[in-house]
Protein backbone atom coordinates (compact mmCIF):
# COMPACT_ATOMS: atom_id res chain seq x y z
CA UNK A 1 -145.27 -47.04 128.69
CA UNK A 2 -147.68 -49.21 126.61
CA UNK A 3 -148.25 -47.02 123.60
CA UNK A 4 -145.21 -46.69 121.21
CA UNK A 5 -144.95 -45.48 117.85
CA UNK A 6 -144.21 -48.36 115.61
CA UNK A 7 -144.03 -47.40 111.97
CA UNK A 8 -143.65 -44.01 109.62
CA UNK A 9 -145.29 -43.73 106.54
CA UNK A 10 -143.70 -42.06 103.24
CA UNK A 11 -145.47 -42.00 99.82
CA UNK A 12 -142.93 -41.77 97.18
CA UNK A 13 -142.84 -41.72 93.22
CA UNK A 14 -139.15 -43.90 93.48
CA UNK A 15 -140.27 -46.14 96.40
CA UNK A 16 -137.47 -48.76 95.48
CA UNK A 17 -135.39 -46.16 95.54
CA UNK A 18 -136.04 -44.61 98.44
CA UNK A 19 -135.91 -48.28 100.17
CA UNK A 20 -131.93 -48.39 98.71
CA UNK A 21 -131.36 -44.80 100.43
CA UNK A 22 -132.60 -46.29 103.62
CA UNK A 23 -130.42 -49.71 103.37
CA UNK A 24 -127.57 -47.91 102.35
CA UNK A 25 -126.98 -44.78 104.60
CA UNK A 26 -129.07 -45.91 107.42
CA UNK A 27 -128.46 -49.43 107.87
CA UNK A 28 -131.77 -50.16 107.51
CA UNK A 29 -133.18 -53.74 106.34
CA UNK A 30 -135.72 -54.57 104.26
CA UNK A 31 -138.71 -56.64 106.11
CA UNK A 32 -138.88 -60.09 105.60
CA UNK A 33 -142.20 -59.58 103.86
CA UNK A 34 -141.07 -58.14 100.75
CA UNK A 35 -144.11 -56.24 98.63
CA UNK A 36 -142.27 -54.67 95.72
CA UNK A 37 -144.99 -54.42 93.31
CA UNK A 38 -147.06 -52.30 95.96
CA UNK A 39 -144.61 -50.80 98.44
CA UNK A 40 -141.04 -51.27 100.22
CA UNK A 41 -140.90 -51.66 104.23
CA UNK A 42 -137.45 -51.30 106.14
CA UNK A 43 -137.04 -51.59 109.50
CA UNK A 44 -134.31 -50.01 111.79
CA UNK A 45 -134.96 -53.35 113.90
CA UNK A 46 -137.81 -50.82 116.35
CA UNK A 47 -139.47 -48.79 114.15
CA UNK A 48 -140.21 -49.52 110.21
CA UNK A 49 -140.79 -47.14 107.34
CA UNK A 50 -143.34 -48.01 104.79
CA UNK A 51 -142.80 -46.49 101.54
CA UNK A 52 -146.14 -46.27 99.40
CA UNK A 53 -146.01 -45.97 95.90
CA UNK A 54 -147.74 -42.52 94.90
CA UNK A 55 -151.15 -42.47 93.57
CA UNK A 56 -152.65 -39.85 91.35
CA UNK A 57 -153.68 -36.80 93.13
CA UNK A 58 -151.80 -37.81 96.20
CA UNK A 59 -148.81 -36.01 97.48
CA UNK A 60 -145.45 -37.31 97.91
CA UNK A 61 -143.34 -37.01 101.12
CA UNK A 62 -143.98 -38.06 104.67
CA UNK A 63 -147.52 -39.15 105.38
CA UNK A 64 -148.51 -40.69 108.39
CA UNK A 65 -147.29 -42.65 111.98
CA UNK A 66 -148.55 -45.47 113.50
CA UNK A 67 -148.63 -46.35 116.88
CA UNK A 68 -149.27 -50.07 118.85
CA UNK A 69 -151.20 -49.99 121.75
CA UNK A 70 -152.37 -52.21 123.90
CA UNK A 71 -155.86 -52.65 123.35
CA UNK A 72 -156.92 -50.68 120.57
CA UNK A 73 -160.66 -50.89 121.23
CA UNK A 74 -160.08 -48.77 124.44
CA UNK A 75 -158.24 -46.59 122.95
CA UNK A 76 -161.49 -45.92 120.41
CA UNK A 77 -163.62 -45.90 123.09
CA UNK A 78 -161.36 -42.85 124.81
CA UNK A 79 -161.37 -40.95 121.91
CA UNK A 80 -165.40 -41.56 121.43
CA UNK A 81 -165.35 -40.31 124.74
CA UNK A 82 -163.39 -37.10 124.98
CA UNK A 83 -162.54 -36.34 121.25
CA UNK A 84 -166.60 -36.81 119.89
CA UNK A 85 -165.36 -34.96 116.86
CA UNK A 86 -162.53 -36.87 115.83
CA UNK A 87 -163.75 -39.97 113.88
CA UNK A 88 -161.91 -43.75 113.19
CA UNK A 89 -161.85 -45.61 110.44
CA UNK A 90 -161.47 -49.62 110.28
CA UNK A 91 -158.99 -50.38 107.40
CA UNK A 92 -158.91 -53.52 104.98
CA UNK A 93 -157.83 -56.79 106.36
CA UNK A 94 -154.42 -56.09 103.58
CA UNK A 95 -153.15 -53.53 104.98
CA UNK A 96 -150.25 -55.05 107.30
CA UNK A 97 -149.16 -52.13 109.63
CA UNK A 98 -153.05 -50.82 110.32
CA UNK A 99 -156.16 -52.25 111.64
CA UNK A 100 -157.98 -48.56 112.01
CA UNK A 101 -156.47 -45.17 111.13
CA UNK A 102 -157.77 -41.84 112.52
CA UNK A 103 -155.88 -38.20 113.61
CA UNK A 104 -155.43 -35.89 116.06
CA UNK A 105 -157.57 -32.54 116.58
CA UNK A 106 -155.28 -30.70 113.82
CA UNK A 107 -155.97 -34.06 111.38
CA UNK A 108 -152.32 -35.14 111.35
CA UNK A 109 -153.11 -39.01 110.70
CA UNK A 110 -151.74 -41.71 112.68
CA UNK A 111 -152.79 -45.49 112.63
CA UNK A 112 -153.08 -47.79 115.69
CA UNK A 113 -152.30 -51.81 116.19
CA UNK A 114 -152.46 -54.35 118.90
CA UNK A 115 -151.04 -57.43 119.14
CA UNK A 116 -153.53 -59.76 118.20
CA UNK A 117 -154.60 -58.20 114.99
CA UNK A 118 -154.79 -59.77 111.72
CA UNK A 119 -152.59 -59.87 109.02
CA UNK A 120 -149.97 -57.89 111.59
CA UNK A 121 -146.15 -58.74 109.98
CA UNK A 122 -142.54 -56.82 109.38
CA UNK A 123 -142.03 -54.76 112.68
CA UNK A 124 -144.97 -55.70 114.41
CA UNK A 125 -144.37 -59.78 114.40
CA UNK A 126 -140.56 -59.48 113.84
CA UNK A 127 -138.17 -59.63 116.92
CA UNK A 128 -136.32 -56.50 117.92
CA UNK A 129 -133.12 -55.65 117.05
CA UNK A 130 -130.43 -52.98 117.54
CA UNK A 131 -128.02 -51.33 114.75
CA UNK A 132 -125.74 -48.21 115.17
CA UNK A 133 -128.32 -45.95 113.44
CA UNK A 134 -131.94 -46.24 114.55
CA UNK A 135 -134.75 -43.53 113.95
CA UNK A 136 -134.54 -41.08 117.21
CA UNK A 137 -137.82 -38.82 116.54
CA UNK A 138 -140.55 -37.38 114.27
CA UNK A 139 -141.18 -34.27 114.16
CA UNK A 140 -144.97 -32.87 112.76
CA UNK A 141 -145.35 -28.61 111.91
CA UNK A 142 -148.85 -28.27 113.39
CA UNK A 143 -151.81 -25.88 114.09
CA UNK A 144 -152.96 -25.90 117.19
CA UNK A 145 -149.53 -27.76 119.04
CA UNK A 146 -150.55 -27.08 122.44
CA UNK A 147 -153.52 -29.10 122.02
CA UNK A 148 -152.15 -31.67 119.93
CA UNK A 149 -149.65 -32.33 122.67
CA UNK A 150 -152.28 -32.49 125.55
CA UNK A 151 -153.65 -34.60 123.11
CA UNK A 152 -151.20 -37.44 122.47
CA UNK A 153 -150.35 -37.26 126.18
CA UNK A 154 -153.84 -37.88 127.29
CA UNK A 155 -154.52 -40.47 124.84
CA UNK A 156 -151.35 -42.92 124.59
CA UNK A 157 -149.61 -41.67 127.76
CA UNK A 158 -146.35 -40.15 126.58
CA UNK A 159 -143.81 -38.45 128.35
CA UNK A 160 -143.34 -34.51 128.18
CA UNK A 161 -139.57 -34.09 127.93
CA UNK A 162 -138.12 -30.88 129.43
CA UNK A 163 -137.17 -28.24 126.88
CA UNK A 164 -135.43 -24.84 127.14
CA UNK A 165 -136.48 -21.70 127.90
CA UNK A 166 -138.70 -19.61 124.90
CA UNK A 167 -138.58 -23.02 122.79
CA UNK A 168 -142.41 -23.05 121.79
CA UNK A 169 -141.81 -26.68 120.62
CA UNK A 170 -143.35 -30.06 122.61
CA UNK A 171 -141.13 -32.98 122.97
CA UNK A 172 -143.31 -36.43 123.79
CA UNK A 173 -141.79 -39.67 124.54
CA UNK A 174 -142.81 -43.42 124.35
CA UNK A 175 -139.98 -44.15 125.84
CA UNK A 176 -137.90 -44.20 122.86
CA UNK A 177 -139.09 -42.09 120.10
CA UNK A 178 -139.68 -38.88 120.83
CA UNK A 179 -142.56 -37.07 119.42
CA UNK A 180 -141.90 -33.39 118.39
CA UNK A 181 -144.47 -31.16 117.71
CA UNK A 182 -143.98 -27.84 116.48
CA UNK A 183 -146.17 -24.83 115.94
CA UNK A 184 -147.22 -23.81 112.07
CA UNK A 185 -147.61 -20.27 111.24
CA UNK A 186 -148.05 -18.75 107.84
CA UNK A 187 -145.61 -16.11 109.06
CA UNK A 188 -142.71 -17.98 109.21
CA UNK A 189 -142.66 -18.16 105.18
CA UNK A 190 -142.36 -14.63 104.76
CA UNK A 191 -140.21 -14.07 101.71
CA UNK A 192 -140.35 -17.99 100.84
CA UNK A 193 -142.28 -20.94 99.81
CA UNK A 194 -145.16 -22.11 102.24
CA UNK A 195 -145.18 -25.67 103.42
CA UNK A 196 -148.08 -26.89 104.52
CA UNK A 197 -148.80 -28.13 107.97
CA UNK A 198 -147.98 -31.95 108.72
CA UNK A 199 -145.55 -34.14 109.16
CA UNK A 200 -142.06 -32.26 108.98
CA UNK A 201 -138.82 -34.34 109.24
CA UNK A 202 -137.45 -37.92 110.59
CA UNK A 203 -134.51 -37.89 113.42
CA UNK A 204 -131.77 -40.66 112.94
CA UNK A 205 -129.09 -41.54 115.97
CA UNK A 206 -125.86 -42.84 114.30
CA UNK A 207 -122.43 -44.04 115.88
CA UNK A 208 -120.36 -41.46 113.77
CA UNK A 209 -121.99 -38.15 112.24
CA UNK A 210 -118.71 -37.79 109.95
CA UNK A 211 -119.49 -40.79 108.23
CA UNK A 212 -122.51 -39.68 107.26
CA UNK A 213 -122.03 -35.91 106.45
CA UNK A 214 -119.06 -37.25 103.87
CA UNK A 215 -121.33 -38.45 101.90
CA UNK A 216 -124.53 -35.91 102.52
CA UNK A 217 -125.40 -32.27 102.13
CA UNK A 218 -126.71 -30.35 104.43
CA UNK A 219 -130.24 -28.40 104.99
CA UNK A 220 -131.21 -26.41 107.86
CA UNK A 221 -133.35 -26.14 111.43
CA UNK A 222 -134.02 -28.81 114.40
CA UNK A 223 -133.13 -28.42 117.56
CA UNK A 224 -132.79 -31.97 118.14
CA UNK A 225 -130.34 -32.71 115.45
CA UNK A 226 -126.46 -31.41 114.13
CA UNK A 227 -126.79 -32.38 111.01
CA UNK A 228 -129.72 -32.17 108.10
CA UNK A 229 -130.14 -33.30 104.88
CA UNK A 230 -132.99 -35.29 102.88
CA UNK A 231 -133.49 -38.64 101.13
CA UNK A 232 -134.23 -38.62 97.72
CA UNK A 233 -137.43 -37.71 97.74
CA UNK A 234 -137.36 -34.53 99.45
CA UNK A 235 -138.07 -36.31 102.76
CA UNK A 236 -136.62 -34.08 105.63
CA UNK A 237 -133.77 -36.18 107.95
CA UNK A 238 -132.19 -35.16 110.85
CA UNK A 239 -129.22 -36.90 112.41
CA UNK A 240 -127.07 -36.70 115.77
CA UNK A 241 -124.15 -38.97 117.11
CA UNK A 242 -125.61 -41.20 120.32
């Protein structure tokens, strides 16, 4: 599969911070092109998190994906094509994980890269590695989830995985991460706080889940983890033993 998602965005108010969390529980290094006056990037060795300082007016929390492709002009042209209303948008030559952003038919955001684009660096020029914990899958609360699954499986080619019976989730595949999209309905916050739709919670595989619950607490629902809990930001993790 050609297509894989490459990077996951978070805009934080303790970005530093939130880049220690990573290194420290996680494993996670920090990229070898350091931008601490504008953001923090760590990398799993696959995938890379970039953690944006907050601007006013923006909100905090997870933000966007982005995905490499192949040839990202074809790509355009497909979505031109079949998704008229869904428009791109060419970023500036500084951002290092981006050359155009865009979204899917419920306007969850994603950004796509190719090879040969400029000013490409951390994850995207850096050679792979593996470590004991890696990110395992990102899961977006959606409108619309049967369409937005048709959609990212029609447009980058991803994998439906097989699910049980009654679970109204979709589970796509680039071969490592797995995409997980999951319905949104304002009924499910009866008697609580609404979240909005978007991006919900990041999936971690690690060598030993008692290491990590020692020195975590615990929050609930995913089907794909055992064990939940969130950064310091509020940021949504899930974890499971390989």
């Amino acid at each position: 599969m050609s297509a894989k998602i490459k990077h996951i965005a978070i805009v934080s108010d303790q970005y530093a911070l939130e880049g220690r969390f990573y290194e420290a529980v996680f494993g996670m290094r920090t990229a070898a092109d350091k931008r601490p006056e504008r953001a923090v990037t760590v990398s799993d060795g696959y995938v890379g998190l970039n953690i944006n300082p907050r601007k006013a007016g923006r909100p905090a929390g997870l933000d966007h994906f982005g995905v490499e492709v192949e040839d990202a002009e074809r790509v355009c042209s497909r979505l031109r094509e079949r998704y008229p209303a869904i428009q791109v948008l060419k970023r500036p030559g500084t951002r290092p994980f981006a050359g155009i952003s865009t979204h899917d038919p419920a306007g969850n955001l994603f950004d796509l890269s190719q090879k040969d684009m400029e000013n490409r660096t951390s994850v995207y020029v850096e050679p792979p590695r593996e470590q004991p914990r890696a990110i395992s899958h990102l899961a977006l609360r959606t409108l619309h989830a049967n369409e937005v699954a048709e959609f990212y499986v029609d447009l980058f080619g991803f994998e439906r995985l097989a699910k049980k019976a009654g679970d109204t989730n979709h589970y796509l595949s680039d071969g490592r991460i797995t995409l997980i999209l999951m319905p949104w309905s304002i009924l499910d916050y009866e008697g609580g706080g609404i979240a909005r739709p978007g991006p919900d919670h990041i999936g971690f595989r690690v060598e030993s889940l008692q290491a990590v619950k020692e020195r975590l607490a615990l929050f609930e629902r995913c089907p794909c983890g055992t064990h939940h809990l969130a950064d310091p930001d509020g940021v949504l993790l899930d974890i499971a033993e390989k």
